[in-house]
C-alpha atoms as a PDB file:
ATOM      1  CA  UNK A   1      12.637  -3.427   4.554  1.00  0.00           C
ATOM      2  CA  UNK A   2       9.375  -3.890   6.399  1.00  0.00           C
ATOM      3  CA  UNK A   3      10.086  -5.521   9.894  1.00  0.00           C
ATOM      4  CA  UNK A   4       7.339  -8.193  10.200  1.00  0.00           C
ATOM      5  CA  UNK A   5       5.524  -6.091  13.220  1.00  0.00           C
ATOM      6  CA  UNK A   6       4.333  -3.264  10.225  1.00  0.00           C
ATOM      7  CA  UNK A   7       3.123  -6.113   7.609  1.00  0.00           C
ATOM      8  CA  UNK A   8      -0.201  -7.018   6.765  1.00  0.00           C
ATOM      9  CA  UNK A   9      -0.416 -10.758   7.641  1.00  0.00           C
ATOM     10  CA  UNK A  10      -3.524 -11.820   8.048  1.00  0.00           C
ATOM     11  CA  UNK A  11      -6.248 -11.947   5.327  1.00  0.00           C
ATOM     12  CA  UNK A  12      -8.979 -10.673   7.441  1.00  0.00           C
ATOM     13  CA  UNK A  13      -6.572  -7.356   8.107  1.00  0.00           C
ATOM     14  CA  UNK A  14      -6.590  -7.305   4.617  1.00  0.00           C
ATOM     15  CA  UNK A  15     -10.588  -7.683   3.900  1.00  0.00           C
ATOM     16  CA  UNK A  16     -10.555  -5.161   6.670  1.00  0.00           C
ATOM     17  CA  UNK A  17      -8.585  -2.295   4.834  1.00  0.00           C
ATOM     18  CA  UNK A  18     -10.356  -2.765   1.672  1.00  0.00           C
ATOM     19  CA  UNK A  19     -13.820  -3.155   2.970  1.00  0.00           C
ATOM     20  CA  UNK A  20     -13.948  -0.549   5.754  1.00  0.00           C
ATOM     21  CA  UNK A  21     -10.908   1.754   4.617  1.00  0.00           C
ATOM     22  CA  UNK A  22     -10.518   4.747   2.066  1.00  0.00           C
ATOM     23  CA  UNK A  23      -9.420   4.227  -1.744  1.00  0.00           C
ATOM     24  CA  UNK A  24      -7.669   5.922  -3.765  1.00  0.00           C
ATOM     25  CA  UNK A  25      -6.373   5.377  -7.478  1.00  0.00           C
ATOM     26  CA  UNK A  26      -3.563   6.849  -8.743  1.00  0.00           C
ATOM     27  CA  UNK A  27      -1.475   5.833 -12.139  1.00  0.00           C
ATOM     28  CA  UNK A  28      -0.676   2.336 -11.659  1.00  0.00           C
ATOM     29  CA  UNK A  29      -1.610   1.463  -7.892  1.00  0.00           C
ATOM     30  CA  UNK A  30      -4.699   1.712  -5.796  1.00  0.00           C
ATOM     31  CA  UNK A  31      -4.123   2.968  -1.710  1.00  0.00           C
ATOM     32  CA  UNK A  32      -6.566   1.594   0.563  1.00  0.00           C
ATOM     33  CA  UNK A  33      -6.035   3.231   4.034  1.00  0.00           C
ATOM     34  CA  UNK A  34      -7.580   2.456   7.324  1.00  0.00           C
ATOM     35  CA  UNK A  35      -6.730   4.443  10.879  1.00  0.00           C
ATOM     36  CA  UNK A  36      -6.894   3.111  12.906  1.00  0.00           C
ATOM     37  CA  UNK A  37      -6.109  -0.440  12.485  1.00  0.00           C
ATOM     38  CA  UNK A  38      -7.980  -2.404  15.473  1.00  0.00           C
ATOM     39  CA  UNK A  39      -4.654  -3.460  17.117  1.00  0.00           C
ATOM     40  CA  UNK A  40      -3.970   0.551  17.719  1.00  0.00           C
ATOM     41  CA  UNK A  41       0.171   0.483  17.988  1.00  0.00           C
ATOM     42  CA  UNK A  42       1.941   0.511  14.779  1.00  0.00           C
ATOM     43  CA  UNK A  43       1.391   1.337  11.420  1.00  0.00           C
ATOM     44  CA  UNK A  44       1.374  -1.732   9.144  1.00  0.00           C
ATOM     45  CA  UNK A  45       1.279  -2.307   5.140  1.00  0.00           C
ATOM     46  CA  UNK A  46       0.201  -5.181   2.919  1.00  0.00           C
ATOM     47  CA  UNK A  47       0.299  -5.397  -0.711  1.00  0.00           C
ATOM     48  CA  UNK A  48      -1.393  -7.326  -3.259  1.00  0.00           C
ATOM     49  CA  UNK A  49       0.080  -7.962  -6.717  1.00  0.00           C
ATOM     50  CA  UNK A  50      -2.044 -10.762  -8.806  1.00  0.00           C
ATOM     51  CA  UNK A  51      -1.478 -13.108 -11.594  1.00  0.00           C
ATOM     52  CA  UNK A  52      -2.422 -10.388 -13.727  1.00  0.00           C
ATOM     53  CA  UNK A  53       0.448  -8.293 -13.088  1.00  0.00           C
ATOM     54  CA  UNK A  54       2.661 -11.099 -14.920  1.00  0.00           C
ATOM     55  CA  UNK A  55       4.450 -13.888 -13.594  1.00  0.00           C
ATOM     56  CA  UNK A  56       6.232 -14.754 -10.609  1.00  0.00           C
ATOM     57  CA  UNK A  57       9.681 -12.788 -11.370  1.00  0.00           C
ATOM     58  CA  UNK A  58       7.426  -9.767 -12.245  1.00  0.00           C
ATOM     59  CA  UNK A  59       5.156  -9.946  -9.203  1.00  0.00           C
ATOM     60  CA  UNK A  60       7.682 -10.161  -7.047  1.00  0.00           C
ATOM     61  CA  UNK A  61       9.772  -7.219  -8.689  1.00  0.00           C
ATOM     62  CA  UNK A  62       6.615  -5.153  -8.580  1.00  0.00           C
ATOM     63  CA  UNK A  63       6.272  -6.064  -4.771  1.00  0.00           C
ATOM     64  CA  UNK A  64       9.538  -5.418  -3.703  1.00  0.00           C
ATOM     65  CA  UNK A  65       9.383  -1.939  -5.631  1.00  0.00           C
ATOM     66  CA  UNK A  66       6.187  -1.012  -3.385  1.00  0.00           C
ATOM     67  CA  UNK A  67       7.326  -2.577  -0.222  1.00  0.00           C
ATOM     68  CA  UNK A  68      10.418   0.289  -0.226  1.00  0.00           C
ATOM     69  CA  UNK A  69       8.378   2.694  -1.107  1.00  0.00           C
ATOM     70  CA  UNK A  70       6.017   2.505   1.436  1.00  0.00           C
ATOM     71  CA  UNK A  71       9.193   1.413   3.915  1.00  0.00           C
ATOM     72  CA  UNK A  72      10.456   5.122   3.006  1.00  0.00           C
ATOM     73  CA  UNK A  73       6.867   7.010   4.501  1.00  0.00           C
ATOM     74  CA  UNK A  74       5.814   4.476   7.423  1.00  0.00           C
ATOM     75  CA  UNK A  75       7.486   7.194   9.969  1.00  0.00           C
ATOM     76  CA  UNK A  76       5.255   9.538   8.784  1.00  0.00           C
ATOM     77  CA  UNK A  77       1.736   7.862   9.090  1.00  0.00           C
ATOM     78  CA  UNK A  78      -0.627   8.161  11.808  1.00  0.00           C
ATOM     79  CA  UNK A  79       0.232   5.361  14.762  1.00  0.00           C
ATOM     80  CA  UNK A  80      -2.502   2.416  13.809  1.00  0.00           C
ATOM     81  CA  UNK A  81      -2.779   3.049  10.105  1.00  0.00           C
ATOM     82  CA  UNK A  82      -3.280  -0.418   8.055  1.00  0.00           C
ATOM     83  CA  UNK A  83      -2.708   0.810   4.040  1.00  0.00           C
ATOM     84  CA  UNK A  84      -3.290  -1.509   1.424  1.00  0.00           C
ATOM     85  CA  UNK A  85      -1.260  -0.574  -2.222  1.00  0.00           C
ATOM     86  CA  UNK A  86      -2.804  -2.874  -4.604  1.00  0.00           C
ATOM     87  CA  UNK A  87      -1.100  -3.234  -8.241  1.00  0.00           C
ATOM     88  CA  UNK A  88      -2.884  -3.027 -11.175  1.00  0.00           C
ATOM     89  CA  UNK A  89      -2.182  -5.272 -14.400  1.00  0.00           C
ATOM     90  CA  UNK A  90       0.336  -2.984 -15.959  1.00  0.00           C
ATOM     91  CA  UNK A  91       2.499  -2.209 -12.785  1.00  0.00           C
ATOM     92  CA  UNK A  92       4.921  -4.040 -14.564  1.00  0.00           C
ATOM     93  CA  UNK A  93       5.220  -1.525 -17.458  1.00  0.00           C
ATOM     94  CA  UNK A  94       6.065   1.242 -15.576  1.00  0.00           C
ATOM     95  CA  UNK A  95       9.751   2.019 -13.526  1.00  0.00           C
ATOM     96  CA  UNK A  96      10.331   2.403 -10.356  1.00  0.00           C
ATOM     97  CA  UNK A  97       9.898   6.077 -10.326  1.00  0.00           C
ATOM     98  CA  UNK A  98       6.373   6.490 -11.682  1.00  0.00           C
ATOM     99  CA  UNK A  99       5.216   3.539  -9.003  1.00  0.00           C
ATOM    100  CA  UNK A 100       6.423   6.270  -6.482  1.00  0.00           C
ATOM    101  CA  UNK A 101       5.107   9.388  -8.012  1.00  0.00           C
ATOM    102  CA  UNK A 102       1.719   7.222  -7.649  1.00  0.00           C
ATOM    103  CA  UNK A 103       2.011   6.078  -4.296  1.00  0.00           C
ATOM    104  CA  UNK A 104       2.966   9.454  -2.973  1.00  0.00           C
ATOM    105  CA  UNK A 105       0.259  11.085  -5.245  1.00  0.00           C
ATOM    106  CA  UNK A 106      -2.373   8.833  -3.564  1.00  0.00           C
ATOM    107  CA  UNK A 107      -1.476   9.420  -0.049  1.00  0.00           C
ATOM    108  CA  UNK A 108      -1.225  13.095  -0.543  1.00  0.00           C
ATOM    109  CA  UNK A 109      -4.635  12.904  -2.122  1.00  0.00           C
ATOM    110  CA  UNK A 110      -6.222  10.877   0.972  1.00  0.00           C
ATOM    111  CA  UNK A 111      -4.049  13.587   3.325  1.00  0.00           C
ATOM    112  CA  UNK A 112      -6.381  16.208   1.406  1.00  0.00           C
ATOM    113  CA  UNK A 113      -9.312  14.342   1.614  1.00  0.00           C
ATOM    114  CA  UNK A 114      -8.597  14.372   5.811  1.00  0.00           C
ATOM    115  CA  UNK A 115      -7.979  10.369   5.841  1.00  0.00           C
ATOM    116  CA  UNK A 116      -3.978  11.232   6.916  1.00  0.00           C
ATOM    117  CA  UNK A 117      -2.015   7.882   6.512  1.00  0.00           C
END
């Protein structure tokens, strides 16, 4: 679980991220990542899961799935990284161990690209 000092909470952290940071899309998720955040400190991760991911239940599943994920690598990003995993519409279809294989192909792609998480 992601203690409430490494979440996303504002939405102008979030507008941040997306406007200013790197992107990346892989399978079912896209990886917006910005280093470092403007509060320097820790690393901290928001996700965004719309309506068009399915309903409540499903957004929520979908969240939770990305929120451990991401819980798992924190350690390992760059103190004052803000990343951003958005879900696209059919993050629902897939199980919990292709929404990995995406997130960690994304980072390692930005890690490539020299934008280290």
């Amino acid at each position: 679980m992601l203690p409430t000092t490494a979440r996303l909470r504002r939405s102008s952290d979030f507008a941040a991220a997306l406007k200013y940071g790197s992107k990346i899309r892989r399978g079912a998720v896209v990886v917006h990542v910005m280093t470092p955040n403007t509060d320097g400190g820790e690393s901290r991760a928001g996700f965004i899961v719309s309506k068009a991911v399915g309903g409540a239940v499903t957004r929520n599943l979908v969240k939770r799935r990305l929120r451990h994920i991401v819980a798992d690598r924190m350690a390992t990003f760059t103190p004052g990284t803000d990343i951003v995993v958005r879900a696209l519409p059919f993050a629902s279809e897939v199980d919990y161990h292709r929404l990995e294989r995406d997130v960690e192909g994304a980072l390692r792609a930005l890690a490539e690209r020299g934008r280290r998480p």
